[in-house]
N, C-alpha and C. Protein backbone atom coordinates (compact mmCIF):
# COMPACT_ATOMS: atom_id res chain seq x y z
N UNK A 1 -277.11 58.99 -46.53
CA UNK A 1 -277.05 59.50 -47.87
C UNK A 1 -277.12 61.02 -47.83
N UNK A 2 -276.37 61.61 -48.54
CA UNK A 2 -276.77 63.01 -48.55
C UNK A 2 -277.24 63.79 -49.78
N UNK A 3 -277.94 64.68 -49.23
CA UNK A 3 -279.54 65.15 -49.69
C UNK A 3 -278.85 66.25 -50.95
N UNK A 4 -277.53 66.01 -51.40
CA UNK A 4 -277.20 66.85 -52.51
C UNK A 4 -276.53 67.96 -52.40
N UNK A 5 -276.43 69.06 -52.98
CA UNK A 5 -276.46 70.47 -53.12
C UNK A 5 -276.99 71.10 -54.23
N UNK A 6 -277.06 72.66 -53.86
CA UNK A 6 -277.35 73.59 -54.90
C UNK A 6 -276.71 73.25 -55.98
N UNK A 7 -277.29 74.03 -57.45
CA UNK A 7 -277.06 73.64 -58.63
C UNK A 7 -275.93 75.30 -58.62
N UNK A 8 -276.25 75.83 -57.99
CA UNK A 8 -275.07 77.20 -57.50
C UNK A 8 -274.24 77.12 -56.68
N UNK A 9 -274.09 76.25 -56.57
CA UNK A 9 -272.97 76.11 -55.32
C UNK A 9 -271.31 75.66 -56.15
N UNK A 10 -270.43 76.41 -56.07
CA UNK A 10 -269.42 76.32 -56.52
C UNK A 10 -268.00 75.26 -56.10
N UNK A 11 -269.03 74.02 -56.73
CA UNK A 11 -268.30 72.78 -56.00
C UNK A 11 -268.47 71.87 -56.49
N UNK A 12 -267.21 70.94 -56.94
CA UNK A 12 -267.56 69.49 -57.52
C UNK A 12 -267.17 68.66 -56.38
N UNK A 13 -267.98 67.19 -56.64
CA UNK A 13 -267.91 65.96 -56.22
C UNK A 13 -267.40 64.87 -57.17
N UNK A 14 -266.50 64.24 -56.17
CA UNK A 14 -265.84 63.23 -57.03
C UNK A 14 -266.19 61.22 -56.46
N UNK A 15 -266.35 60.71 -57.26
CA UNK A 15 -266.11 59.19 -57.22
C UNK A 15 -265.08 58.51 -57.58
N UNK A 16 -264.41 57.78 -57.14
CA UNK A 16 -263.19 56.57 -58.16
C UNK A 16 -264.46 55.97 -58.61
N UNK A 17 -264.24 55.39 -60.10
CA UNK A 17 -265.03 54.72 -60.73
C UNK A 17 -264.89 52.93 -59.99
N UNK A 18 -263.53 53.19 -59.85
CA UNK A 18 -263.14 51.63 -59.72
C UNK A 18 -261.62 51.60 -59.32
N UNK A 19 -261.96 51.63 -57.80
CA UNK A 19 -260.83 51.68 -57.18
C UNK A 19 -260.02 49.82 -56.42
N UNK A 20 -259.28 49.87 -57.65
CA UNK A 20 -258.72 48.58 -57.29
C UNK A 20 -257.22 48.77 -56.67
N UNK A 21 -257.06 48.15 -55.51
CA UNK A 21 -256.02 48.31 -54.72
C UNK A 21 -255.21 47.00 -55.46
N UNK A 22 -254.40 47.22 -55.46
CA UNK A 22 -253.13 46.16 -55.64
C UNK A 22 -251.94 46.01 -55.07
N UNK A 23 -251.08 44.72 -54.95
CA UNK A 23 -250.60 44.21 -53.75
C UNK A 23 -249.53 45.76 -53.46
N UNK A 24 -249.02 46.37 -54.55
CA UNK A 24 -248.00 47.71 -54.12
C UNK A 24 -249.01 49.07 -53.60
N UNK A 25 -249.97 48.95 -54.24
CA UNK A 25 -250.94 50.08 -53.95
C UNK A 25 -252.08 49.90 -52.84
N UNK A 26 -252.47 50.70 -52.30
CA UNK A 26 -253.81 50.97 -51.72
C UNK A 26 -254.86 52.07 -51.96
N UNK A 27 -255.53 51.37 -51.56
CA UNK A 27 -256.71 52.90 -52.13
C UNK A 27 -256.91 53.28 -50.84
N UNK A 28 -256.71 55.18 -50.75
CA UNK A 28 -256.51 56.34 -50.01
C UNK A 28 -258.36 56.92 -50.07
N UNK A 29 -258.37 57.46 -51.07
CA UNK A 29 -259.63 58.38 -51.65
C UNK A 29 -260.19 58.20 -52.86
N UNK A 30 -261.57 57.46 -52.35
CA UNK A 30 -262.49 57.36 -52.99
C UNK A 30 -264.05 58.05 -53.53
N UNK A 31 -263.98 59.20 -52.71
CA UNK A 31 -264.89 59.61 -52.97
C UNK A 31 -264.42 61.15 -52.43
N UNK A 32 -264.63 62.83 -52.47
CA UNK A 32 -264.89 63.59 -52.21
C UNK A 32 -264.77 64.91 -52.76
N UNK A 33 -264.74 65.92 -52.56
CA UNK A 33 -264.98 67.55 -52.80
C UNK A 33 -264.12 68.00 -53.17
N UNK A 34 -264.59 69.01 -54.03
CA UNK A 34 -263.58 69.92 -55.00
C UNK A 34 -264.07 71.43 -54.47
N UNK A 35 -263.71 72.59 -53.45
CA UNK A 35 -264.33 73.93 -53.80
C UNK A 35 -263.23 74.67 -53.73
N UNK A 36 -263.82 75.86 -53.85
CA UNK A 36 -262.76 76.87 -53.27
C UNK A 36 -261.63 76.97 -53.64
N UNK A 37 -260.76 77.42 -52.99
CA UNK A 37 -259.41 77.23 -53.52
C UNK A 37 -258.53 75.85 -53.37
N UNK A 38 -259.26 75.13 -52.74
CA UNK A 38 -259.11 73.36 -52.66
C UNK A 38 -259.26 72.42 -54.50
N UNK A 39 -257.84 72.44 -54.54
CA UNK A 39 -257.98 71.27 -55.81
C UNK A 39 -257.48 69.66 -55.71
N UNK A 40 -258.06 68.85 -56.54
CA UNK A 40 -257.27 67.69 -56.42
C UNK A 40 -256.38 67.63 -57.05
N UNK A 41 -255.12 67.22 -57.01
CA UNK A 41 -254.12 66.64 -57.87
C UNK A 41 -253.83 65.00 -58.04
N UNK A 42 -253.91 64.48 -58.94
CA UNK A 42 -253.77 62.95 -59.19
C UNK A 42 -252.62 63.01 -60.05
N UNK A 43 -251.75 61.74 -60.14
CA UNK A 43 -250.48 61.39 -60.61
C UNK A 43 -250.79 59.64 -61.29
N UNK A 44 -250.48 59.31 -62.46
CA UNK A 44 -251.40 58.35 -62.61
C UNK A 44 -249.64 57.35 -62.33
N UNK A 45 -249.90 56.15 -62.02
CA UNK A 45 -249.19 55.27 -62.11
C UNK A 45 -249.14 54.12 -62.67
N UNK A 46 -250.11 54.28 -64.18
CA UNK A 46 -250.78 53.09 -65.10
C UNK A 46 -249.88 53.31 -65.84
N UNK A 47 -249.38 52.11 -66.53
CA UNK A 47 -247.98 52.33 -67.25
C UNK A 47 -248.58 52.50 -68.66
N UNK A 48 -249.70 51.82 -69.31
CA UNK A 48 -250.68 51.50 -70.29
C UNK A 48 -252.06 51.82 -70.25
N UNK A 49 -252.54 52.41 -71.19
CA UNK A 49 -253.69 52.36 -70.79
C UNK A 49 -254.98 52.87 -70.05
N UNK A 50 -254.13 54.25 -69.39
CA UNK A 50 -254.96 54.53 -68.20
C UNK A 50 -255.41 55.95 -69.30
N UNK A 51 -256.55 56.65 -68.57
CA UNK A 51 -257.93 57.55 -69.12
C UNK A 51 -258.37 58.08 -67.54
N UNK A 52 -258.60 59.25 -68.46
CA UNK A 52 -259.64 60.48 -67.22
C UNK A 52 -260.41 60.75 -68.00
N UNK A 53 -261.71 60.61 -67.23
CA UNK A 53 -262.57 61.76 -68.13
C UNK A 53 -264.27 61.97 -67.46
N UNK A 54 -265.06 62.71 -67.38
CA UNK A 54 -265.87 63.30 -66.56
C UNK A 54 -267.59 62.55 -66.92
N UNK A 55 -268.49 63.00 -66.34
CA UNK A 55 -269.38 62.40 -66.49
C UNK A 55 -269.72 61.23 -67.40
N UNK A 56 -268.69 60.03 -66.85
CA UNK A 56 -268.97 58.80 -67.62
C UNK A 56 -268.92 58.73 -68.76
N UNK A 57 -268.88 59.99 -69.82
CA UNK A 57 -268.39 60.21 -71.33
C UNK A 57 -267.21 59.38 -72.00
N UNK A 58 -266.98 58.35 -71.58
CA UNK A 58 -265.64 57.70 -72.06
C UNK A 58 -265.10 57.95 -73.58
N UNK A 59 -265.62 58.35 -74.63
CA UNK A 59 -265.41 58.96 -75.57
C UNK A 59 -265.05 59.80 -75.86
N UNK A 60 -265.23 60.89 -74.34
CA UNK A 60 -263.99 62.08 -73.91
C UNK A 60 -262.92 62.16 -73.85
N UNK A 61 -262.34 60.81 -73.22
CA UNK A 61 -261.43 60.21 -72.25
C UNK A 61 -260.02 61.07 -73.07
N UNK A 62 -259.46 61.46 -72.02
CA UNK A 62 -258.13 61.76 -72.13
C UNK A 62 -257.01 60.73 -71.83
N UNK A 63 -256.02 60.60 -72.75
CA UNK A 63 -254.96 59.38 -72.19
C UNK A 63 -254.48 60.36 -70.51
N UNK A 64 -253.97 58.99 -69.85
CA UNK A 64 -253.55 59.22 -68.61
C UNK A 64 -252.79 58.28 -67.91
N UNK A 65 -251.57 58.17 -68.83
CA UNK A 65 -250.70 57.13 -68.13
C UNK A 65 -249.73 57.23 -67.29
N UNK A 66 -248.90 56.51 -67.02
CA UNK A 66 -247.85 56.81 -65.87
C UNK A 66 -246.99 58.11 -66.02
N UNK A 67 -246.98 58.95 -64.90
CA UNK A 67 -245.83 60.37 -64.80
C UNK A 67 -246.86 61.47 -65.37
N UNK A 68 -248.42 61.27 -65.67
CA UNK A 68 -249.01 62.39 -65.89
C UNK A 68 -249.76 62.74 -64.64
N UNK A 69 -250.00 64.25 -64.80
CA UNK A 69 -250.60 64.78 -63.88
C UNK A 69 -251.72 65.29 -64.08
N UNK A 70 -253.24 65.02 -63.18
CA UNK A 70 -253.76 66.01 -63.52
C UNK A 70 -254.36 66.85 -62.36
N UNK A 71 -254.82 68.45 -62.73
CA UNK A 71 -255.65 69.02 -61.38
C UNK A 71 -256.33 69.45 -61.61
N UNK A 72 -257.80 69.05 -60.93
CA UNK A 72 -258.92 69.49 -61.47
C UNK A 72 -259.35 70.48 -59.68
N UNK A 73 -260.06 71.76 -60.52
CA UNK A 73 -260.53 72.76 -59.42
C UNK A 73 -262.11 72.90 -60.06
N UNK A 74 -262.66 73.95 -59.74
CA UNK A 74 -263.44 74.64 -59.85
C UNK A 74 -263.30 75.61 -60.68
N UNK A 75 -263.86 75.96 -62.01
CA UNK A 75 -263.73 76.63 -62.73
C UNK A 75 -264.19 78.56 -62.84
N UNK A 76 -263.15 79.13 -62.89
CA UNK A 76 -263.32 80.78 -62.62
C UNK A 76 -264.91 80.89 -63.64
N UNK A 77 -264.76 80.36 -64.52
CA UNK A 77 -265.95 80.81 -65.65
C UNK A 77 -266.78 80.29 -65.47
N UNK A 78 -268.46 80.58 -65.35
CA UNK A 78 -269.66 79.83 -65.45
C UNK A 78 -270.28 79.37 -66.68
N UNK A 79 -270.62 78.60 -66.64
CA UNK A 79 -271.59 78.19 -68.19
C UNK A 79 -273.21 78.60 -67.72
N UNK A 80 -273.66 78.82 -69.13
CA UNK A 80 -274.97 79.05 -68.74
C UNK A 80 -275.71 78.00 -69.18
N UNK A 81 -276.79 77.90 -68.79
CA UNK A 81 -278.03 76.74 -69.38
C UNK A 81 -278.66 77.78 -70.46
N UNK A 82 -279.54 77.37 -71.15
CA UNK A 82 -280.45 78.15 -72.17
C UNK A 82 -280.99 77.25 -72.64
N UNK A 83 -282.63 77.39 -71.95
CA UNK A 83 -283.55 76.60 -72.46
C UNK A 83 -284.78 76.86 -73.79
């Protein structure tokens, strides 16, 4: 298991929520890192139906069906906390 990172560290981590392989498809990447000048790009191939969206917020959810793209990096801008 690994022990995390900094809350400064300029880097996301990713999960498939639910990576179901099917008889045309396989699942490649399921889990890993976003920094630097390293982004992911995903291409959805759900003809119906399909959604992105970030910390489990499904009420976020962006449609994401077949022939869309998306790329998620690391963002130039910081947010702040304020407690």
């Amino acid at each position: 298991m690994s022990p995390g990172f900094s809350w400064d560290e300029k880097k996301l981590q990713f999960a498939v929520r639910e990576p179901f392989p099917s008889q045309t498809t396989g699942v490649k990447l399921v889990f890993g890192e976003v920094s630097g000048a390293r982004t992911l790009k995903l291409e959805s191939h759900m003809p119906e139906y399909g959604v992105i969206f970030s910390d489990g917020i499904e009420a976020d959810a962006i449609p994401f069906n077949s022939g869309c793209i998306a790329e998620i990096k690391v963002s130039e801008t910081e947010g702040v906390l304020v407690c």
